[in-house]
N, C-alpha and C. Protein backbone atom coordinates (compact mmCIF):
# COMPACT_ATOMS: atom_id res chain seq x y z
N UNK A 1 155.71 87.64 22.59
CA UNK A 1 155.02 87.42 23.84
C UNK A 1 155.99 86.75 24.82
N UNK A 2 156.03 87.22 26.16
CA UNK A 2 156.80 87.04 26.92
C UNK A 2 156.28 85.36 27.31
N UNK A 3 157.04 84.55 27.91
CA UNK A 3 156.85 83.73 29.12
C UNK A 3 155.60 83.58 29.57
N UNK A 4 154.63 82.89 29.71
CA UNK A 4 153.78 82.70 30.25
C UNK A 4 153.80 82.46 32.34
N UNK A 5 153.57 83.68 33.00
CA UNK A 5 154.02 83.77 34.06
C UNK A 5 153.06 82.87 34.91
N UNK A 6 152.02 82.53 34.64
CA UNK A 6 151.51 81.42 35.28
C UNK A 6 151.44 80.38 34.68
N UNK A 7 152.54 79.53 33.89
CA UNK A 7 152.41 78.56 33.07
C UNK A 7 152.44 77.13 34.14
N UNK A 8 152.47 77.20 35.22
CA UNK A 8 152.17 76.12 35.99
C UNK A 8 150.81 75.76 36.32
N UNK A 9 149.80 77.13 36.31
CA UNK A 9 148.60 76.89 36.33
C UNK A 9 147.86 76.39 35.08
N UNK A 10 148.77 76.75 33.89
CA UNK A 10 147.77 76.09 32.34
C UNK A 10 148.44 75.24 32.30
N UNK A 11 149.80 74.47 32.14
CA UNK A 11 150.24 73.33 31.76
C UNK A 11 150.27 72.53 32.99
N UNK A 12 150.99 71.66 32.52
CA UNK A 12 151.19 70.02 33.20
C UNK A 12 152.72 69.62 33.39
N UNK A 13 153.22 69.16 33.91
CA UNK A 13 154.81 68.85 34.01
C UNK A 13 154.60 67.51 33.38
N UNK A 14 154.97 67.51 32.08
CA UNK A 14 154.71 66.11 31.06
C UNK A 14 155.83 64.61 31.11
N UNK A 15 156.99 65.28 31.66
CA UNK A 15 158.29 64.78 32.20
C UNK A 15 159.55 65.24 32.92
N UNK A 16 160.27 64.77 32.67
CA UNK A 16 161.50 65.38 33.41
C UNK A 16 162.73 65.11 31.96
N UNK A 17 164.02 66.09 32.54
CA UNK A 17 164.79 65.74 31.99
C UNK A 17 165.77 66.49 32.90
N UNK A 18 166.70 65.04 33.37
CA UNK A 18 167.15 65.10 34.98
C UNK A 18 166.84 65.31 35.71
N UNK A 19 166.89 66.17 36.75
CA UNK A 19 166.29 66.73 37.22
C UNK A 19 165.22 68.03 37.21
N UNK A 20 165.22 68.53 36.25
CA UNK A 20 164.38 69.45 35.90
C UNK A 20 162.49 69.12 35.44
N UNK A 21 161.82 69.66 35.46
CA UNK A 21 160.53 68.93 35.03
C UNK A 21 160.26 69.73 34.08
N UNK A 22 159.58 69.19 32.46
CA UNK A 22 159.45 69.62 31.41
C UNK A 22 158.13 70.19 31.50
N UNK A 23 157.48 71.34 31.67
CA UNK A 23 156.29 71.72 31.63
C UNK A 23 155.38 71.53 30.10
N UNK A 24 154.25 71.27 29.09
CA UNK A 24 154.03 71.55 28.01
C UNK A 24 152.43 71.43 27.90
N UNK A 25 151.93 72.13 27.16
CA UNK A 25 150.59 72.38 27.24
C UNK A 25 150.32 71.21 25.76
N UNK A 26 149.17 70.98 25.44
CA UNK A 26 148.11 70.01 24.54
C UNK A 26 148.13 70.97 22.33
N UNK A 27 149.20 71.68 22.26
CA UNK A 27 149.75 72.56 21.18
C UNK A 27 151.04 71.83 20.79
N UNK A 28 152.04 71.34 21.07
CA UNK A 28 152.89 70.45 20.75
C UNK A 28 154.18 71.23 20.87
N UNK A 29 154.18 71.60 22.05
CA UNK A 29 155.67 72.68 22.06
C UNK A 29 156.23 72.03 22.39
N UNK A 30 157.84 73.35 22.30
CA UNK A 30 159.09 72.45 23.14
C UNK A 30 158.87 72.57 24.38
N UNK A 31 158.01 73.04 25.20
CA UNK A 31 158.28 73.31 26.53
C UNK A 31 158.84 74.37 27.60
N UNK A 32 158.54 74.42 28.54
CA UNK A 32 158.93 75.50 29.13
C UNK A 32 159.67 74.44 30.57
N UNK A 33 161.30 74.35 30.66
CA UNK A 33 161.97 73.50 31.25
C UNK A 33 162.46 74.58 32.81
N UNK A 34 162.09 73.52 33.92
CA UNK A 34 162.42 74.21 35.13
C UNK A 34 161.58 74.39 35.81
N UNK A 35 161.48 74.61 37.32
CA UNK A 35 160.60 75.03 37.79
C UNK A 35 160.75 76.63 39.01
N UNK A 36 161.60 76.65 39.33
CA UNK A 36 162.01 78.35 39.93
C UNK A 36 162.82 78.84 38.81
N UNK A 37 163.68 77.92 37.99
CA UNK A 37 164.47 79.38 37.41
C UNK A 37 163.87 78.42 36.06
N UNK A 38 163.06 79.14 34.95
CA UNK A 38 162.42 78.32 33.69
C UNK A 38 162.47 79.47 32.45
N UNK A 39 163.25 78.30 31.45
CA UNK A 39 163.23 78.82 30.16
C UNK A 39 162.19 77.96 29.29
N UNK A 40 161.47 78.73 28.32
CA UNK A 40 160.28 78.72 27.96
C UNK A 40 161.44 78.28 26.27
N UNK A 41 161.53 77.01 25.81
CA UNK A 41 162.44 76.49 24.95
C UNK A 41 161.89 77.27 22.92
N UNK A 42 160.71 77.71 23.27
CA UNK A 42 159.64 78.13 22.06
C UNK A 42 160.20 79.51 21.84
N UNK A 43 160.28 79.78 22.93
CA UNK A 43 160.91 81.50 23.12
C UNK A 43 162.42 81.59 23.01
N UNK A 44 163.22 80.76 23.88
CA UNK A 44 164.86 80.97 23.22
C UNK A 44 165.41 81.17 22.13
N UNK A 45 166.14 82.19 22.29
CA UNK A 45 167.22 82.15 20.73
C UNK A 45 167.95 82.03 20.47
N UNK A 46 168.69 80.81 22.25
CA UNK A 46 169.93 80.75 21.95
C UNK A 46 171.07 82.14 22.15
N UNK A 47 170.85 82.96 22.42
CA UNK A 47 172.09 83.92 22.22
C UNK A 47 173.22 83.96 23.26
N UNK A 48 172.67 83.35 24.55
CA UNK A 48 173.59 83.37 25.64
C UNK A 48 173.95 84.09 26.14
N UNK A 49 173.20 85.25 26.45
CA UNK A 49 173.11 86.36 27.27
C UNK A 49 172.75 86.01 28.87
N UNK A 50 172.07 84.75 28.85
CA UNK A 50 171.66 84.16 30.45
C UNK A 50 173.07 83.90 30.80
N UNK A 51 173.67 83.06 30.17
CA UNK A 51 174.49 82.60 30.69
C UNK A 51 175.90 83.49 30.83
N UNK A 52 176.11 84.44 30.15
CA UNK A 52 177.09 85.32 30.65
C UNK A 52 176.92 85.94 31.95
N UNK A 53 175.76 86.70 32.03
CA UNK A 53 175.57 87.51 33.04
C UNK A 53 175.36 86.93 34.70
N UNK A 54 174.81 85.05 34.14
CA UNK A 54 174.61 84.69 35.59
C UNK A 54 175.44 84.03 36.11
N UNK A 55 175.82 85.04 37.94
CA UNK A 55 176.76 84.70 38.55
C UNK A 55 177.03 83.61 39.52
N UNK A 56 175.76 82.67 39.23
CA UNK A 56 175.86 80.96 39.61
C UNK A 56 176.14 79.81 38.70
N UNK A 57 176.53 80.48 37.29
CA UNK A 57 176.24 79.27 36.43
C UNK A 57 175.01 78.38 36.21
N UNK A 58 174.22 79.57 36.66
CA UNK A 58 172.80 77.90 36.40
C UNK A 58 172.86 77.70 35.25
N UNK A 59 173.09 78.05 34.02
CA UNK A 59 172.95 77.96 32.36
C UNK A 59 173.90 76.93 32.23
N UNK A 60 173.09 75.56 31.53
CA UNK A 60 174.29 74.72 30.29
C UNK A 60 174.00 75.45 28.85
N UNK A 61 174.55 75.10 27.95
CA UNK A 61 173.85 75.06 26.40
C UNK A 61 173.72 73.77 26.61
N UNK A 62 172.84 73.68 25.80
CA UNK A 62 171.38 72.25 25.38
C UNK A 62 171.52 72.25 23.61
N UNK A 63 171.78 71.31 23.30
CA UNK A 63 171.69 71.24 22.08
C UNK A 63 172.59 71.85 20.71
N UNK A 64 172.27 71.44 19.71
CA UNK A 64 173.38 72.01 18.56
C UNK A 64 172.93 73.08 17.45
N UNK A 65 174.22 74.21 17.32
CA UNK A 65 173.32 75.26 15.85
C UNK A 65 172.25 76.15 16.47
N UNK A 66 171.28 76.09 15.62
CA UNK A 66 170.46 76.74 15.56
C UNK A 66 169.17 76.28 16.47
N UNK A 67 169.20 74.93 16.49
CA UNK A 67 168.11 74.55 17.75
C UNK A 67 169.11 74.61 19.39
N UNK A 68 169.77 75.26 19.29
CA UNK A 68 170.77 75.62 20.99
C UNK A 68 169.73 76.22 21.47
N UNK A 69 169.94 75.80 22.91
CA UNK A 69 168.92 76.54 24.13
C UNK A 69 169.85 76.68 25.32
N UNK A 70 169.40 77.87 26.15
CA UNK A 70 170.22 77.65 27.38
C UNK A 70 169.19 76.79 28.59
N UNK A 71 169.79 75.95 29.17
CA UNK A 71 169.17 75.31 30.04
C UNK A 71 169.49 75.13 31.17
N UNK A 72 168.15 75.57 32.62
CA UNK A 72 168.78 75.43 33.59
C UNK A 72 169.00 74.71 34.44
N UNK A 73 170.08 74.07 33.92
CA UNK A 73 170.80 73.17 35.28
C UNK A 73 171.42 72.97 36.27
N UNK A 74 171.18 74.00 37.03
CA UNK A 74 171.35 74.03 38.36
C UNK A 74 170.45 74.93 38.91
N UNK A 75 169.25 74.99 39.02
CA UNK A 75 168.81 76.15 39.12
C UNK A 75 168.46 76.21 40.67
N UNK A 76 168.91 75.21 41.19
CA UNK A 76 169.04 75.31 42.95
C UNK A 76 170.25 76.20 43.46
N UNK A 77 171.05 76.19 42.39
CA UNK A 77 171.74 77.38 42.61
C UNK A 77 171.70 78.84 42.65
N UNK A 78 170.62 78.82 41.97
CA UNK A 78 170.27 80.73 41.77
C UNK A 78 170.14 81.45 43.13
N UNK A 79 170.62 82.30 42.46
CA UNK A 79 170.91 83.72 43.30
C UNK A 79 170.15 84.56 43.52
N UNK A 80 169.11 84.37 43.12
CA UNK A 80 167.54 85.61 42.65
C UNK A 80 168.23 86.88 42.32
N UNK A 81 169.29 87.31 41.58
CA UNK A 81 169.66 88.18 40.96
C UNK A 81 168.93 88.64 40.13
N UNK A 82 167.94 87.83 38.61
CA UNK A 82 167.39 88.31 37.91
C UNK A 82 168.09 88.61 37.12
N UNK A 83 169.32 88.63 36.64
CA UNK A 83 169.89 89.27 35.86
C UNK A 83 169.94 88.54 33.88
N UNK A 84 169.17 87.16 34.55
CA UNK A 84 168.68 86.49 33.22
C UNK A 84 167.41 86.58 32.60
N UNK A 85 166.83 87.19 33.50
CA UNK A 85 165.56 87.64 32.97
C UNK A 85 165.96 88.87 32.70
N UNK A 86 166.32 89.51 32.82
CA UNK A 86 166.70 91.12 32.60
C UNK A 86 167.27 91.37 30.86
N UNK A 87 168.28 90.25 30.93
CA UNK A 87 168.82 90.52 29.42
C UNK A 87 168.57 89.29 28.42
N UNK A 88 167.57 88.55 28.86
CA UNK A 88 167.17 88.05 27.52
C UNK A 88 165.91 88.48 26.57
N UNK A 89 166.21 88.54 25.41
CA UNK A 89 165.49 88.95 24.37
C UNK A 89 164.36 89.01 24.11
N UNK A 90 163.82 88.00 24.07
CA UNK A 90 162.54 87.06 24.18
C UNK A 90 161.53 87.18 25.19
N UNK A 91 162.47 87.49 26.48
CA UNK A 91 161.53 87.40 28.20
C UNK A 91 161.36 86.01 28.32
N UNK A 92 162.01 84.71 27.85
CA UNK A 92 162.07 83.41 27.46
C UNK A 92 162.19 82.76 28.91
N UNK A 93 163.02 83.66 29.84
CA UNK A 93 162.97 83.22 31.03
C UNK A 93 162.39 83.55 32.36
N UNK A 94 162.76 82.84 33.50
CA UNK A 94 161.37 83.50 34.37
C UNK A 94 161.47 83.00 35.63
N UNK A 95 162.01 83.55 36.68
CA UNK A 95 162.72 83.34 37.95
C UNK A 95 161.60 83.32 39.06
N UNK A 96 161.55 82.39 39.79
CA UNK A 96 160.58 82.35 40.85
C UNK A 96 160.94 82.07 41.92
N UNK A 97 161.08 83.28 43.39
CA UNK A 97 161.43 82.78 44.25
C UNK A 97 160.95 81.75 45.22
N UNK A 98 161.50 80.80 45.33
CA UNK A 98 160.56 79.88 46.45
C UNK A 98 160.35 80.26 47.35
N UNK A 99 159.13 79.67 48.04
CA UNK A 99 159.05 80.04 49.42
C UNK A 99 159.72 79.81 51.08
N UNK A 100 160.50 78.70 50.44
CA UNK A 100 161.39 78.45 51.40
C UNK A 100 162.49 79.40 51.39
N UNK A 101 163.03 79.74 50.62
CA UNK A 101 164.26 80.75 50.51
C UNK A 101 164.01 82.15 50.95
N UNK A 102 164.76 82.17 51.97
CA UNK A 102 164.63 84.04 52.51
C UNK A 102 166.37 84.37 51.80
N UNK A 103 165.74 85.71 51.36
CA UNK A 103 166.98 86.85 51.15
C UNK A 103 167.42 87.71 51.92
């Protein structure tokens, strides 16, 4: 199951981590981190396909092994390319253009 595309309307932003806000619903997940460009941390697999293809660098890796996630930290940088939603596996991620931003 893909991303939950209205996961701002069922969850809650429970914290932050930096700047990013940790979204998580009352089930005990990892979260779905970000708020225009958001990886859904339950759904990652880690493979790093976001982060090759995207041509702003919003992707760090987060973490070690097998619990690795890509995480987006910069996601004021995005490009609305899409091209991280396009090739990840999962559909783990999930790009939202703001409304302030014209293309």
């Amino acid at each position: 199951m893909p991303i939950d595309p209205d996961f701002q309307a069922h969850r809650h932003p429970e914290e932050s981590y930096g700047n990013l806000k940790v979204w998580r619903d009352n089930k005990g997940t990892l979260g779905i981190y970000g708020t225009s460009v958001t990886v859904d941390f339950d759904l990652c697999v880690g493979d790093g396909a976001c982060i090759d293809v995207c041509p702003a660098d919003v992707f760090e890796w987060h973490g070690e092994g097998a619990e690795r996630k890509a995480m987006p930290e910069r996601e004021r940088d995005c490009t609305y390319c899409f091209g991280c939603e396009a090739v990840c596996p999962k559909f783990a991620i999930r790009v939202t253009i703001p409304l302030q931003v014209k293309r």
